[in-house]
N, C-alpha and C. Protein backbone atom coordinates (compact mmCIF):
# COMPACT_ATOMS: atom_id res chain seq x y z
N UNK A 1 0.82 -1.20 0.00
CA UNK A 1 0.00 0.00 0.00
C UNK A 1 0.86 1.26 0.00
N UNK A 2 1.64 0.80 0.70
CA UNK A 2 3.06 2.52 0.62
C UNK A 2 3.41 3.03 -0.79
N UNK A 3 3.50 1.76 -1.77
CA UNK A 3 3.90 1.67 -2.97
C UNK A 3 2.69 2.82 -3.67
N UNK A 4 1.19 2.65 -3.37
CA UNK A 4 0.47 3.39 -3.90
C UNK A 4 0.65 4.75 -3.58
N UNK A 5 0.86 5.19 -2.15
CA UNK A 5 0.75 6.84 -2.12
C UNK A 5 1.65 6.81 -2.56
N UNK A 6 3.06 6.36 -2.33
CA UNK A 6 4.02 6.86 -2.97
C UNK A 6 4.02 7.11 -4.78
N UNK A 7 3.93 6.53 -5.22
CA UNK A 7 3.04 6.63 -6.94
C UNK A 7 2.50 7.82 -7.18
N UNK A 8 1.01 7.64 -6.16
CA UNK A 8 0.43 8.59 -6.35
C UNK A 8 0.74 10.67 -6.17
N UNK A 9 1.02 10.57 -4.89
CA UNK A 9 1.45 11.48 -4.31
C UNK A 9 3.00 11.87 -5.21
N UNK A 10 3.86 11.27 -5.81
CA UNK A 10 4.78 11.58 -6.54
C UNK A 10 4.64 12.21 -8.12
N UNK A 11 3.60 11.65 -8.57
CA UNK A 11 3.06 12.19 -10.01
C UNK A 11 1.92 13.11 -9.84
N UNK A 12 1.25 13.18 -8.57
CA UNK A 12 0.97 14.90 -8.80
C UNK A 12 1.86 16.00 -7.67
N UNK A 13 2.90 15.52 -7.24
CA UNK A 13 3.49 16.56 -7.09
C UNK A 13 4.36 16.68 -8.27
N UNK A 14 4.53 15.81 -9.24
CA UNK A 14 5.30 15.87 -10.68
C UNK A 14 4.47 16.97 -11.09
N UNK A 15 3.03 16.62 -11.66
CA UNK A 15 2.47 17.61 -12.14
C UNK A 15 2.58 19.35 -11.79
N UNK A 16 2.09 19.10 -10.31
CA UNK A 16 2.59 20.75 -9.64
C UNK A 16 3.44 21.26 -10.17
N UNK A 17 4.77 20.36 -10.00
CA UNK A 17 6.09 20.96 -10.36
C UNK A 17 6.05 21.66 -12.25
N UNK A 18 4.92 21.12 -12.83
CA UNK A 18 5.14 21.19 -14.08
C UNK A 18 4.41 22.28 -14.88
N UNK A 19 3.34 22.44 -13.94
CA UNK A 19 1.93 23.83 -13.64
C UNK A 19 3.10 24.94 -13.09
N UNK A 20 3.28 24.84 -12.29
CA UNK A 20 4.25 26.26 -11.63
C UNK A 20 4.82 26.36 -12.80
N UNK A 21 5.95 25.86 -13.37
CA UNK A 21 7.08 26.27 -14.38
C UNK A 21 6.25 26.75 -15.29
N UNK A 22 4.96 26.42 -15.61
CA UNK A 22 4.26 27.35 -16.57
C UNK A 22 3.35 28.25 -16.45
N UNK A 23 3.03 28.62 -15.03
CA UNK A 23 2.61 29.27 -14.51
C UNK A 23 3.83 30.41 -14.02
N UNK A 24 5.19 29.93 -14.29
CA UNK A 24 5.74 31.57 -14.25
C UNK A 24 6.54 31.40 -15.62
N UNK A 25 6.38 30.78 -16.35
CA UNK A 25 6.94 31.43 -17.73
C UNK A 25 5.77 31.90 -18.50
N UNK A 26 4.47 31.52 -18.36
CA UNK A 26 3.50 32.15 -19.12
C UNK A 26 3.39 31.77 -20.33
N UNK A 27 3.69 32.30 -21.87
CA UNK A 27 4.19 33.87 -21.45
C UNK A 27 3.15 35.08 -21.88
N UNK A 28 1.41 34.42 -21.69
CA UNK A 28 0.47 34.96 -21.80
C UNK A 28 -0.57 35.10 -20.55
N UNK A 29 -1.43 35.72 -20.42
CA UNK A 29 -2.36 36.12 -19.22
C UNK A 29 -2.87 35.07 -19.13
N UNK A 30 -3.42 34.18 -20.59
CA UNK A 30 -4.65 32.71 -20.14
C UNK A 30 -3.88 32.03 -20.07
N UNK A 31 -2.71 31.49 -20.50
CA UNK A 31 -1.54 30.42 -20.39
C UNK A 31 -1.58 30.77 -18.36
N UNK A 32 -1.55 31.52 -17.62
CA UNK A 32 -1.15 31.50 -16.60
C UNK A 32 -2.84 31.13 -15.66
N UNK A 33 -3.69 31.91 -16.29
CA UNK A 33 -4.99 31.54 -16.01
C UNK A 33 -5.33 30.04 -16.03
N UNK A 34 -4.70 29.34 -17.31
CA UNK A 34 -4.79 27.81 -17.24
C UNK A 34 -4.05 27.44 -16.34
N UNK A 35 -2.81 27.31 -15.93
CA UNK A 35 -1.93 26.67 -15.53
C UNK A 35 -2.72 26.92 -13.62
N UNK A 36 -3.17 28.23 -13.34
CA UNK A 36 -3.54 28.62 -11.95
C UNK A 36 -4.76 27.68 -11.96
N UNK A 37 -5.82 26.96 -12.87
CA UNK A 37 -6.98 26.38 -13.01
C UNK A 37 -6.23 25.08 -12.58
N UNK A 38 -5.16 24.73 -13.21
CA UNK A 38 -4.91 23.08 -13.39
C UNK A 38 -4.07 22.97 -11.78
N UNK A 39 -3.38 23.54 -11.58
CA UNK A 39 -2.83 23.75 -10.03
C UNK A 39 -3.84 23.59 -9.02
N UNK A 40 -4.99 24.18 -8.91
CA UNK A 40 -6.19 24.35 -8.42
C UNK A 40 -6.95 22.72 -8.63
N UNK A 41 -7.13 22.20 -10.08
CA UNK A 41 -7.62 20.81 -9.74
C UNK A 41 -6.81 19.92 -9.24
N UNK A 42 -5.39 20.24 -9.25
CA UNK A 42 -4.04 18.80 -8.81
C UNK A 42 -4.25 18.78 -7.35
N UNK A 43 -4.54 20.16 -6.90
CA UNK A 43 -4.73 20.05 -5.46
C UNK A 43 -6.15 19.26 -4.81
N UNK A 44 -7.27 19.84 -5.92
CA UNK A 44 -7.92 18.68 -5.30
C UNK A 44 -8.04 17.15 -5.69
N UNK A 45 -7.09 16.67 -6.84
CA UNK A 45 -6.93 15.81 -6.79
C UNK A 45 -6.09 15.05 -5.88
N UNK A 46 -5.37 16.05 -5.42
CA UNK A 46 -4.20 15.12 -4.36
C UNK A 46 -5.00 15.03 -2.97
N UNK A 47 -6.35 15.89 -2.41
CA UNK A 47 -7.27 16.06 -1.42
C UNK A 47 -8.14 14.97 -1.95
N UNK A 48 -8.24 14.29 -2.70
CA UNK A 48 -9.11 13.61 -3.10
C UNK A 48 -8.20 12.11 -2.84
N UNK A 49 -7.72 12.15 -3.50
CA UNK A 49 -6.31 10.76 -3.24
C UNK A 49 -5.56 10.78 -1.43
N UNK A 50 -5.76 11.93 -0.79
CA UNK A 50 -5.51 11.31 0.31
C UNK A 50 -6.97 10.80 1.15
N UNK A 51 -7.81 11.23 0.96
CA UNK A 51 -9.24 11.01 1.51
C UNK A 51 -9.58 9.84 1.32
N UNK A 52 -9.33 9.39 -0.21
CA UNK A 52 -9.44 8.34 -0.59
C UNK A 52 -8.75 6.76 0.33
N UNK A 53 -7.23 7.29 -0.27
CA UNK A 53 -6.36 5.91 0.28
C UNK A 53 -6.37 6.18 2.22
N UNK A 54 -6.80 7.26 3.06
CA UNK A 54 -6.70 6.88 4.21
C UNK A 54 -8.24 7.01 4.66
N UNK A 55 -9.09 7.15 4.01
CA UNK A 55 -10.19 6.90 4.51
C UNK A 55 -10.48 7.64 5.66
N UNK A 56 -10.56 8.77 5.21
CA UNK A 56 -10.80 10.44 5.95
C UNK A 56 -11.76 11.02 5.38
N UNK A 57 -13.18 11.17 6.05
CA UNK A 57 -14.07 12.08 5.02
C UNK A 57 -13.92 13.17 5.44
N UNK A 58 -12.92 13.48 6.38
CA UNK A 58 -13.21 15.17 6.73
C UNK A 58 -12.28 16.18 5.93
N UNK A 59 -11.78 15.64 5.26
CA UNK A 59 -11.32 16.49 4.18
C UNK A 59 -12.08 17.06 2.59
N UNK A 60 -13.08 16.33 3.11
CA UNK A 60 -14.37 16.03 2.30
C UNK A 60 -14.72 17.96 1.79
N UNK A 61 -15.02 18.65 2.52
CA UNK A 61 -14.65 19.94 2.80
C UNK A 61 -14.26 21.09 2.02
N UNK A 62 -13.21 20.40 2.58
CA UNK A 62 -12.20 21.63 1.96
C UNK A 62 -12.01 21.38 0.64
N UNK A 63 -12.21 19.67 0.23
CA UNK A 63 -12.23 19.01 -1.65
C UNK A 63 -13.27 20.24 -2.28
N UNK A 64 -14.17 20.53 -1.46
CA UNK A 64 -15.22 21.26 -2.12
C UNK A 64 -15.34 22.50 -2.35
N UNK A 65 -14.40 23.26 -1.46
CA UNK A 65 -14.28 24.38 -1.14
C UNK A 65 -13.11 24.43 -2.41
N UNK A 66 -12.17 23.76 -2.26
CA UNK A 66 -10.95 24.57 -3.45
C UNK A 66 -11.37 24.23 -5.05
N UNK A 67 -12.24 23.01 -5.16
CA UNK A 67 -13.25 22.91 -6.28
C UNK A 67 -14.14 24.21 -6.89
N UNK A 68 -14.47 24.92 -5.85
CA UNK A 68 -15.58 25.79 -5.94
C UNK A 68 -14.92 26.84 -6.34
N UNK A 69 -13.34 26.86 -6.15
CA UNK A 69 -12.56 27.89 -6.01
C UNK A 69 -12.21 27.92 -7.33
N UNK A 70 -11.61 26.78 -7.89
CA UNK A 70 -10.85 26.54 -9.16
C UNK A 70 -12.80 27.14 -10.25
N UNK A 71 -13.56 26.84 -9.74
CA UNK A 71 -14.20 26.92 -10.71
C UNK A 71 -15.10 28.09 -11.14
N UNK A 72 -15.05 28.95 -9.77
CA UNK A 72 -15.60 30.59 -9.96
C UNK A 72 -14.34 31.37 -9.91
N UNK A 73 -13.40 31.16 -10.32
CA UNK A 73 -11.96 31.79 -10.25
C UNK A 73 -12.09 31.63 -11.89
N UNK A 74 -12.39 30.49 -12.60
CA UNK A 74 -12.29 30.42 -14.53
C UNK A 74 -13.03 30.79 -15.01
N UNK A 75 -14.24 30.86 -14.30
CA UNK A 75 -15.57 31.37 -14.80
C UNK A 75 -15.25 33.55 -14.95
N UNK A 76 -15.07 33.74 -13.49
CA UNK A 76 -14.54 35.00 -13.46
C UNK A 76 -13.77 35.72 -14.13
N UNK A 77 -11.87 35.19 -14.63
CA UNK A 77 -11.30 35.15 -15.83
C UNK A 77 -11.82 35.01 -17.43
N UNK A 78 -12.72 34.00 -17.65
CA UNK A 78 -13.25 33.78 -18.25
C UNK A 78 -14.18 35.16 -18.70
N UNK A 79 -14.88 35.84 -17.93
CA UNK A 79 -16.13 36.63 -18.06
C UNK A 79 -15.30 38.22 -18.21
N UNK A 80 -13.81 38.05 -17.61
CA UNK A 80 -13.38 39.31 -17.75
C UNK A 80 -12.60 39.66 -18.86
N UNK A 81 -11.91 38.03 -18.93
CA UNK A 81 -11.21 38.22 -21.19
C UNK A 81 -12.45 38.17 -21.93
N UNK A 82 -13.61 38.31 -22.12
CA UNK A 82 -14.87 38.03 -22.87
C UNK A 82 -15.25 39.70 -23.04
N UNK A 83 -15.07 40.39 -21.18
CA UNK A 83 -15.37 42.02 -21.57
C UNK A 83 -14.44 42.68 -22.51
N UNK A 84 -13.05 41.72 -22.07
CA UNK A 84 -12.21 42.89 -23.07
C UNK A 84 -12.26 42.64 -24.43
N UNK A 85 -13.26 41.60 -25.19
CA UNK A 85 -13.09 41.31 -26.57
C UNK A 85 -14.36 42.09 -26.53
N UNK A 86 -15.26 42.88 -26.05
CA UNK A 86 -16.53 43.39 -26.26
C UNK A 86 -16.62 44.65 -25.31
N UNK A 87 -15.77 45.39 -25.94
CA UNK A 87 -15.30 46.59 -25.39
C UNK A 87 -16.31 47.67 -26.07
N UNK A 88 -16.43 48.97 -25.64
CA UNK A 88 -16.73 50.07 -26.31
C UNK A 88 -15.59 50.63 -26.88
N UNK A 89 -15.83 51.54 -27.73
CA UNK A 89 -14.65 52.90 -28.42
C UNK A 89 -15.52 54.03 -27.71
N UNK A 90 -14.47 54.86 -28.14
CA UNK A 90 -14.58 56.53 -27.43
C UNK A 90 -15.49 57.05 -27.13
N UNK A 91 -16.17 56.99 -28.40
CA UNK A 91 -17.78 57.56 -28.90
C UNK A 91 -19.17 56.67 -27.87
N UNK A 92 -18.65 55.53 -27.40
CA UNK A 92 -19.89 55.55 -26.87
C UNK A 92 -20.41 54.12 -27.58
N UNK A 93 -19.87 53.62 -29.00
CA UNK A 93 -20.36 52.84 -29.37
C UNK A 93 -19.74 51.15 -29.13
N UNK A 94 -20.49 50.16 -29.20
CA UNK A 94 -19.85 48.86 -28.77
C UNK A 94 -19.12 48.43 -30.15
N UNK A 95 -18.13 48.01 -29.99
CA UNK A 95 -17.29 47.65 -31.40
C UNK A 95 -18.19 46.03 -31.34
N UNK A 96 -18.53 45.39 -30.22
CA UNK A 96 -18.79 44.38 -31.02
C UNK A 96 -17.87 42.86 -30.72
N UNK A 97 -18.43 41.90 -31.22
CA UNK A 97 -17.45 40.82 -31.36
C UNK A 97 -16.74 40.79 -32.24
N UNK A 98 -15.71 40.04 -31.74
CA UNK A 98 -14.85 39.77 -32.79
C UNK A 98 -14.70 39.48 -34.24
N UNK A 99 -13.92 39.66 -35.18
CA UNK A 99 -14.81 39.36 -36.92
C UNK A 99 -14.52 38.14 -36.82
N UNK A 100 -13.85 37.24 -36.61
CA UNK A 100 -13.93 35.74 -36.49
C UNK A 100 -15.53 35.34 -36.02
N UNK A 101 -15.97 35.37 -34.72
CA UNK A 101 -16.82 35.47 -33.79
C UNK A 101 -17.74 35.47 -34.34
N UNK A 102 -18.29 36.68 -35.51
CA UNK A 102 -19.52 37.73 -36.27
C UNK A 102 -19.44 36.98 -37.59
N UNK A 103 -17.90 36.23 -37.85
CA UNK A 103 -18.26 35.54 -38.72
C UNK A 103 -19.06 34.12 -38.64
N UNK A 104 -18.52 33.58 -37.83
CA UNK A 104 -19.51 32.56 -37.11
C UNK A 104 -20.71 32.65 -36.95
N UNK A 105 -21.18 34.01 -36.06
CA UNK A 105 -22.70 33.77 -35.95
C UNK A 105 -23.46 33.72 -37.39
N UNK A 106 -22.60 34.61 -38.53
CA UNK A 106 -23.46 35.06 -39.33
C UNK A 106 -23.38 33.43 -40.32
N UNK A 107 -23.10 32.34 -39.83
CA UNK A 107 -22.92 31.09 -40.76
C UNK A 107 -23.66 30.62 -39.84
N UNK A 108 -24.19 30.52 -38.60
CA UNK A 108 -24.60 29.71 -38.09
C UNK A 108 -26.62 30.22 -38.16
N UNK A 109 -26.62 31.37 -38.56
CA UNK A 109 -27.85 32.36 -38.52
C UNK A 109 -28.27 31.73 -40.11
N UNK A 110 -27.43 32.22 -41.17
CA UNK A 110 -27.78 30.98 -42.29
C UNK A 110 -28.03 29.95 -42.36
N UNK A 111 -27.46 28.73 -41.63
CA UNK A 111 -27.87 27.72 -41.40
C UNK A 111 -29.07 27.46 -40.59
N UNK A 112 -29.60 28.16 -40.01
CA UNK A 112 -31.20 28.12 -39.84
C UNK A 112 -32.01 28.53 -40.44
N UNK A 113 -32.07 28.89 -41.59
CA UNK A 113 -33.14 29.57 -42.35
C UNK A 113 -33.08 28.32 -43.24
């Protein structure tokens, strides 16, 4: 059984080790946004793998709490790179989505008619 945490507990602290290094080289805002998401599930996977192999539900908890965390923390990121692609200009007016984006809807608006 040692053989298992040890396994276990060694390949996601592998992982950690592998999230940080790209979580500080980046070398973009969502590259670091991902890497802070995937750090966030290793942890509760490793809260999950000790609960598991020692048969502790009281960590039960806090699995839920840093779950909840990882997941209104992407949602939030998520909702705030979305404002900056749907910005206003000077004047007052909304530029809009993206032309990729506008091109899409406008194929997918055809395809229903």
């Amino acid at each position: 059984m040692n053989a298992v945490f040890y396994a276990a507990y060694l390949l996601l602290g592998g992982g950690a080790l592998l999230t940080l290094v790209r979580l500080a080289r980046g070398p973009s805002l969502l590259d670091r946004v991902v890497a802070t998401d995937v750090l966030l599930v290793i942890i509760s996977a490793g809260l999950a793998v000790h609960a598991a192999l020692e048969r502790d539900p009281t960590v039960v908890p806090v699995l839920v709490v840093v779950s909840l965390l990882a997941f209104v923390g992407s949602v939030s990121v998520a909702r705030y790179i979305g404002g900056m692609l749907v910005s206003s200009t000077g004047d007052g007016q909304d530029v809009g989505l993206p032309l990729a984006a506008e091109e899409r809807a406008a194929r997918a608006a055809e395809g229903e008619r």
